[in-house]
Protein backbone atom coordinates (compact mmCIF):
# COMPACT_ATOMS: atom_id res chain seq x y z
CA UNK A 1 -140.22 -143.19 -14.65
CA UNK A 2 -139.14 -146.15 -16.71
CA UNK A 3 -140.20 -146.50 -20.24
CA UNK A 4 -143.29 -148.35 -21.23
CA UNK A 5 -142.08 -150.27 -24.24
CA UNK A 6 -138.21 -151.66 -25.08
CA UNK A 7 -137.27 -149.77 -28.30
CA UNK A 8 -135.94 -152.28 -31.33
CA UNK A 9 -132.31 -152.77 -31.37
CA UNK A 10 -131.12 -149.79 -34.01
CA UNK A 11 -127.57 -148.44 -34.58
CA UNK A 12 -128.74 -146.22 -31.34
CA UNK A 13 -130.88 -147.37 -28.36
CA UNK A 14 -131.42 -145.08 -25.07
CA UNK A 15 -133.64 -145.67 -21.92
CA UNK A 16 -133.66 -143.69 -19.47
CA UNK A 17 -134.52 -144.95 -15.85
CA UNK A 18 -135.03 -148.10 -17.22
CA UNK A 19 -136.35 -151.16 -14.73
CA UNK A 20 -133.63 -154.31 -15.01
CA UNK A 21 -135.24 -156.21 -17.14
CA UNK A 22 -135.30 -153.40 -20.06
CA UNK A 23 -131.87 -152.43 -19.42
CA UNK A 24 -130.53 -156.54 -19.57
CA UNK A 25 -131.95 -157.35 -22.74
CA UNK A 26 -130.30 -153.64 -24.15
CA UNK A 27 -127.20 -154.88 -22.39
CA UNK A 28 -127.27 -158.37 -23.60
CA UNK A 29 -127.95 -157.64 -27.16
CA UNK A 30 -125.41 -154.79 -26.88
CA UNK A 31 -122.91 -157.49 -25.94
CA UNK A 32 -123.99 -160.06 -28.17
CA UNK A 33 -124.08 -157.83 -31.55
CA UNK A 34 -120.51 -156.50 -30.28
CA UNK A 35 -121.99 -152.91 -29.95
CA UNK A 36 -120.78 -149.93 -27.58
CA UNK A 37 -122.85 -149.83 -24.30
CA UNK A 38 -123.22 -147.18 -21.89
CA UNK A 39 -124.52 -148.37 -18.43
CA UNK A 40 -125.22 -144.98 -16.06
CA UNK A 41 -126.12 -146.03 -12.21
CA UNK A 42 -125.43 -147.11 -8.76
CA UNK A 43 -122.83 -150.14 -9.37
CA UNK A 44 -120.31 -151.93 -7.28
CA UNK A 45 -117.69 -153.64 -8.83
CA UNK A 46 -115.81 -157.14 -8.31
CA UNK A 47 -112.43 -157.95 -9.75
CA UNK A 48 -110.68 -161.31 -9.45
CA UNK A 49 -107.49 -162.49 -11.35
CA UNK A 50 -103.87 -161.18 -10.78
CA UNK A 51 -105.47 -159.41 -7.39
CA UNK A 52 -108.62 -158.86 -6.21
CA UNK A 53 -110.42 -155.87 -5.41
CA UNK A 54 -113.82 -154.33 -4.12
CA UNK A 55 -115.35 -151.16 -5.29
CA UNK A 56 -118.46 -150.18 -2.88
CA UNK A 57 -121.65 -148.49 -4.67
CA UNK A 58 -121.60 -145.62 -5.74
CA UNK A 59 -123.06 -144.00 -8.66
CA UNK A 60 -120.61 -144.33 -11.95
CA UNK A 61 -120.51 -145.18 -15.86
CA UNK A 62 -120.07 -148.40 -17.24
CA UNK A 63 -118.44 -148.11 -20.73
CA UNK A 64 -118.15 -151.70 -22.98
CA UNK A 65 -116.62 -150.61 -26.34
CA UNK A 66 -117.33 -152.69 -29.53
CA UNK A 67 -113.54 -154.42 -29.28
CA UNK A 68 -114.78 -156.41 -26.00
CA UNK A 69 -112.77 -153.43 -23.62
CA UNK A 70 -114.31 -152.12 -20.47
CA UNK A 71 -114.03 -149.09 -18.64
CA UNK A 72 -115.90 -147.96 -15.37
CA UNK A 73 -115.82 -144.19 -14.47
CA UNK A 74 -116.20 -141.94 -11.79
CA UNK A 75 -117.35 -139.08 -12.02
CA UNK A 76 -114.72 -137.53 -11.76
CA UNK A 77 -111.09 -137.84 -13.20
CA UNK A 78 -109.73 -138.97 -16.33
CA UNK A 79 -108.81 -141.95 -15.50
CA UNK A 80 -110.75 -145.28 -15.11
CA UNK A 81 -111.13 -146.95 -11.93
CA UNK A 82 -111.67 -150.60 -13.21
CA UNK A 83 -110.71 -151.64 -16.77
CA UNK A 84 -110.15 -154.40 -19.08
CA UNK A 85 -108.41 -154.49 -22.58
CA UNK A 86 -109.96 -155.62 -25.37
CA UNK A 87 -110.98 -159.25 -25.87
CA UNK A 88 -113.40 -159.80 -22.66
CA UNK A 89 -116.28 -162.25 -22.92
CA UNK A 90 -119.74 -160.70 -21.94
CA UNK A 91 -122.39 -162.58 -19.44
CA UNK A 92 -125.02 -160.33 -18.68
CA UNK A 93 -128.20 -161.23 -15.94
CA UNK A 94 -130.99 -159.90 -13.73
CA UNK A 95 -130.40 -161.25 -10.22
CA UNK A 96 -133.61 -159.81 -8.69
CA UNK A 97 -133.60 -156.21 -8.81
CA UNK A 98 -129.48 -156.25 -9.80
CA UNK A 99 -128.14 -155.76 -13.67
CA UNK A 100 -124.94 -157.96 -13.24
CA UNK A 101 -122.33 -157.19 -16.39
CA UNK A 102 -119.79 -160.03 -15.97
CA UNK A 103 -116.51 -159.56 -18.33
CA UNK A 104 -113.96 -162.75 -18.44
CA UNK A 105 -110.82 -162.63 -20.14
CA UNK A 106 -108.71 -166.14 -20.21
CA UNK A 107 -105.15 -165.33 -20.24
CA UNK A 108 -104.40 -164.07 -17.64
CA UNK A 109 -107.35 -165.48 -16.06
CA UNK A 110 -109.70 -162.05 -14.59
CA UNK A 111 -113.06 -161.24 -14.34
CA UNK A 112 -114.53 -158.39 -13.49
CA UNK A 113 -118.17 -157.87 -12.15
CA UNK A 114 -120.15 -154.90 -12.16
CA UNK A 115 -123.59 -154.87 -10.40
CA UNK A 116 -126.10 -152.25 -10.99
CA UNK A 117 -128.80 -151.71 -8.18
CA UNK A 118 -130.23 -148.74 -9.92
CA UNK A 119 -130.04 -147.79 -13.31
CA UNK A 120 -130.06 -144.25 -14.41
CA UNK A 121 -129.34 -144.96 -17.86
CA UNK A 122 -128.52 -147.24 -21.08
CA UNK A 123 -127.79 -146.98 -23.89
CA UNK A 124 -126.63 -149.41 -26.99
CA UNK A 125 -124.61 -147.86 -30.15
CA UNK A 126 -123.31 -148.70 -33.41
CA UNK A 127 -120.42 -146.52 -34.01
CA UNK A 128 -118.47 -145.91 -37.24
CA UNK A 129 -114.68 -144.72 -36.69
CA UNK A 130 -112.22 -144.66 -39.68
CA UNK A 131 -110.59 -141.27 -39.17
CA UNK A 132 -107.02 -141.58 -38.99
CA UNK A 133 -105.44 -140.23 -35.39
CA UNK A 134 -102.76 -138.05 -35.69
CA UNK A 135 -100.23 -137.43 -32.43
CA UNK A 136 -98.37 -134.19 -32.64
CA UNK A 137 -95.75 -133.90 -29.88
CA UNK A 138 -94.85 -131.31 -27.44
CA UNK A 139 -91.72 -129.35 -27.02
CA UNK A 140 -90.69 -131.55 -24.52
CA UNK A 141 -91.51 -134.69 -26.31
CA UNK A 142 -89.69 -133.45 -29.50
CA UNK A 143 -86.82 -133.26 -27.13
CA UNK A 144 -87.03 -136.73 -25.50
CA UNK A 145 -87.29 -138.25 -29.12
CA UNK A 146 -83.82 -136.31 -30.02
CA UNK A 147 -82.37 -138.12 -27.26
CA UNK A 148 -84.11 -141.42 -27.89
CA UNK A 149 -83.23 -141.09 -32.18
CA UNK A 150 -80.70 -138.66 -32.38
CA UNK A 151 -80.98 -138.79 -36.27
CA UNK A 152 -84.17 -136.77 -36.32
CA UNK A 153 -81.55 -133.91 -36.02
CA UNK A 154 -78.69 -134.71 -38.13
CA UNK A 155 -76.84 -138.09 -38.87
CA UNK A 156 -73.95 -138.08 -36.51
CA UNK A 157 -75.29 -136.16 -33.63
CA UNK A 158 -74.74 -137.61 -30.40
CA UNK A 159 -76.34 -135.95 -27.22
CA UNK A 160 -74.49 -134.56 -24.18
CA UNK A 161 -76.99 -133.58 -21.87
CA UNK A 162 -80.64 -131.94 -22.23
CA UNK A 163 -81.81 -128.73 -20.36
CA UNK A 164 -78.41 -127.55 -19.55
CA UNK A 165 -78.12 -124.34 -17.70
CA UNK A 166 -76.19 -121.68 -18.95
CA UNK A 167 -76.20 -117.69 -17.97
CA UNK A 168 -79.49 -117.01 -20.46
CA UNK A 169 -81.23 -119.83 -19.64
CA UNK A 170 -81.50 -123.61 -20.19
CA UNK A 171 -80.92 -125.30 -23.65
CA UNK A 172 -83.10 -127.48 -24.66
CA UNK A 173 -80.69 -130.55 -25.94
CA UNK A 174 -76.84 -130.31 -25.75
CA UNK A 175 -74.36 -132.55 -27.75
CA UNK A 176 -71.65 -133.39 -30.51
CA UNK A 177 -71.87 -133.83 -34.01
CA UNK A 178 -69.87 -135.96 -36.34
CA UNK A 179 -67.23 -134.04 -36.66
CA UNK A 180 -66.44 -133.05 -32.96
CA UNK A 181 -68.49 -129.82 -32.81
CA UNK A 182 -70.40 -128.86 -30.02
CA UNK A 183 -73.83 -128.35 -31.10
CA UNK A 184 -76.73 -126.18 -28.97
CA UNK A 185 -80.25 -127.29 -30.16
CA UNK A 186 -83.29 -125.21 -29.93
CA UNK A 187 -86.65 -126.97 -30.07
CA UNK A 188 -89.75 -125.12 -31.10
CA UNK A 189 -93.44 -127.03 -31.69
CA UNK A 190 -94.49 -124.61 -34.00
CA UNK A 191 -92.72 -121.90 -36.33
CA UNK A 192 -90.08 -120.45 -35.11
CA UNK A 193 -90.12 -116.45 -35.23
CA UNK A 194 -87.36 -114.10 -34.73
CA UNK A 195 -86.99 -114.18 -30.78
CA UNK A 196 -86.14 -118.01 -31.00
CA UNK A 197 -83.24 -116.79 -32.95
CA UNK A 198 -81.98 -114.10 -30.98
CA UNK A 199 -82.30 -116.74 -28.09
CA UNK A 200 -80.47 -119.74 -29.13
CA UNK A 201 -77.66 -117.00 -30.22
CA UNK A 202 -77.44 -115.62 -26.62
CA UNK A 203 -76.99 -119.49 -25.82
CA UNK A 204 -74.12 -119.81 -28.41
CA UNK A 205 -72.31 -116.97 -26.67
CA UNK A 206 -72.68 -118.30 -23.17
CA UNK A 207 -71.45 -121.93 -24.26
CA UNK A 208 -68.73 -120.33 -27.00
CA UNK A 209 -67.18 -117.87 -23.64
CA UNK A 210 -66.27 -121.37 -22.11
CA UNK A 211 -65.65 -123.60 -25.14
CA UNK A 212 -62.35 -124.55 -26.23
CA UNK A 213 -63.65 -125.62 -29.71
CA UNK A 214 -66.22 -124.81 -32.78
CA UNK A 215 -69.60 -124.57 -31.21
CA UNK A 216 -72.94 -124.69 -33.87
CA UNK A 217 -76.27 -123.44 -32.96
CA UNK A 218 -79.22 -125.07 -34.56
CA UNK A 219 -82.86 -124.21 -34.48
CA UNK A 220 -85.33 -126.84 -35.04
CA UNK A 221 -89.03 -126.65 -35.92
CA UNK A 222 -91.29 -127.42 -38.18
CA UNK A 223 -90.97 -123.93 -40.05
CA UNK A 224 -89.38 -120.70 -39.52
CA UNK A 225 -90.69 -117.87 -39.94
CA UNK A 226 -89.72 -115.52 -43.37
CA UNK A 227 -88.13 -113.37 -41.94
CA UNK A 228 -85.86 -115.90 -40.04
CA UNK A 229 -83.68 -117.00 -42.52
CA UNK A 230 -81.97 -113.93 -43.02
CA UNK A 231 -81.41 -113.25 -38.97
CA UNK A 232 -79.69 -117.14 -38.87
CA UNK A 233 -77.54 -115.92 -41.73
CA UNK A 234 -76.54 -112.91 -39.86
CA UNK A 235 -75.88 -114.78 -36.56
CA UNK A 236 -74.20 -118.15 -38.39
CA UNK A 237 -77.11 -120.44 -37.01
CA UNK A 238 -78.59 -123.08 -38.67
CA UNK A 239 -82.42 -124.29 -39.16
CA UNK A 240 -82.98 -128.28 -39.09
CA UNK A 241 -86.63 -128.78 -40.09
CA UNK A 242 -88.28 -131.17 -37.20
CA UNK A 243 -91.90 -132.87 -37.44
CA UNK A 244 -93.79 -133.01 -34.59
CA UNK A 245 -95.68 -135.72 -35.84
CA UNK A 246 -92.42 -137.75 -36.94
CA UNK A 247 -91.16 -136.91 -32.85
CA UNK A 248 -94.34 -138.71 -31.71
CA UNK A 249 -94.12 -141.63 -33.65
CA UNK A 250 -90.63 -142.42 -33.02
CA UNK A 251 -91.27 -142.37 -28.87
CA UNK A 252 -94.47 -144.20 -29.31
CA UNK A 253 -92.46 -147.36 -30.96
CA UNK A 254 -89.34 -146.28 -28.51
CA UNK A 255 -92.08 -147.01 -25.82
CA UNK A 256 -93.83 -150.20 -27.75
CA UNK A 257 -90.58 -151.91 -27.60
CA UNK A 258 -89.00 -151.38 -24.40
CA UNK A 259 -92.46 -152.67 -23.20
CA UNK A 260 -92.21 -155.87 -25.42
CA UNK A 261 -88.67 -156.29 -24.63
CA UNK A 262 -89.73 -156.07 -20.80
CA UNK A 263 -92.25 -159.04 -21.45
CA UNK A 264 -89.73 -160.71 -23.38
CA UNK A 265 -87.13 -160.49 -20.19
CA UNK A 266 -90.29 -161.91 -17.85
């Protein structure tokens, strides 16, 4: 059943089976006042601009955040199934018993329309966001940012090869350093106990059977454990501190400006 009256426009605003003309003027001040609005209902969607496309009805979440961006989603996935970065203009109208949302960006020219013929839900928001976002990498992205800034390690390191099988198992990044040493690299995401240890030496001994020259072992983590230190003594490896956080940011600009120097190229 809809709701008898339209609330006030507050930081938070929900109806719940609303009829169109409740959930436009929620929309349109949503839109208007720059606010986050949720749209819940039976849509079809309309794109036009670089291609076009047709999404039949079906029922789905409209998301507008309060940077102009706009997301609809299934529901199911992670992923949106229409979208449009930040920046869109905002038309919103009742064309009979259809909510049309109507986003425009100008360069490159797109629109994309979203029709609701049955509205579940809306609601308007005033969000306030200032936490800082922190990215901590995996093991496998604190390898890929070795290979990408092979500093993070050591100055002088250059990498060979990455996952490189030997008898015990597969090391994680493979390489030189500075002085013509081979190095065997051990990555751990969080602090590094004994049995990392006592693995990267059985990797040593593999690599050192068919090495014709000084091969180092070095694990790297954000901490080892207290006990490590003396066990790396024993077995002649070496601990590199790594950041997980610091192996995040350096892919994230490795990846911001490949993709500016690919625009640049087009």
């Amino acid at each position: 059943m809809a709701n008898d009256t339209v609330p006030d426009f507050k930081p938070l605003a929900v109806l719940v089976n609303p009829n169109v003309a409740e959930a436009e003027k929620i929309a349109r001040e949503a839109v208007s006042q720059h606010k986050m609005l949720l749209v819940s209902g039976n849509c079809s969607v309309r794109y036009q601009g670089r291609a076009k496309s047709q999404l039949e009805p079906g029922e789905r979440v409209l998301i507008i955040k309060q940077d102009g961006s706009l997301l609809v989603h299934r529901s199911v996935g992670y992923e949106p199934v229409n979208w449009q970065p930040p920046g869109c203009i905002f038309h919103t109208q009742m064309r009979g018993n259809i909510l049309e949302v109507h986003a425009v960006r100008q360069k490159p020219a797109e629109s994309v329309k979203v029709s609701f013929d049955r509205i579940l839900m809306v609601s308007a928001l005033s969000l306030e966001d200032s936490g800082e976002f922190s990215l901590y990498a995996s093991e496998e992205d604190m390898q890929k940012a070795i290979l990408c800034r092979p500093s993070l390690l050591e100055e002088g390191f250059k990498p060979i090869s990455y996952e490189k099988r030997v008898q015990p198992g597969f090391v994680d990044v493979y390489g030189v350093d500075k002085d013509g040493k081979l190095v065997v690299v051990e990555i751990k995401r969080k602090t590094a106990g004994k049995n990392a240890a006592i693995q990267l030496a059985k990797y040593i001994d593999a690599v050192k059977s068919r090495a014709d020259r000084e091969v180092r072992g070095i694990l790297a983590a954000p901490s080892i454990a207290k006990e490590v230190q003396r066990t790396l003594e024993t077995l002649r490896l070496e601990f590199k501190p790594l950041d997980p956080k610091k192996c995040a940011e350096t892919l994230r600009r490795s990846r911001t400006t490949r993709l500016a120097e690919f625009f640049v190229e087009k």
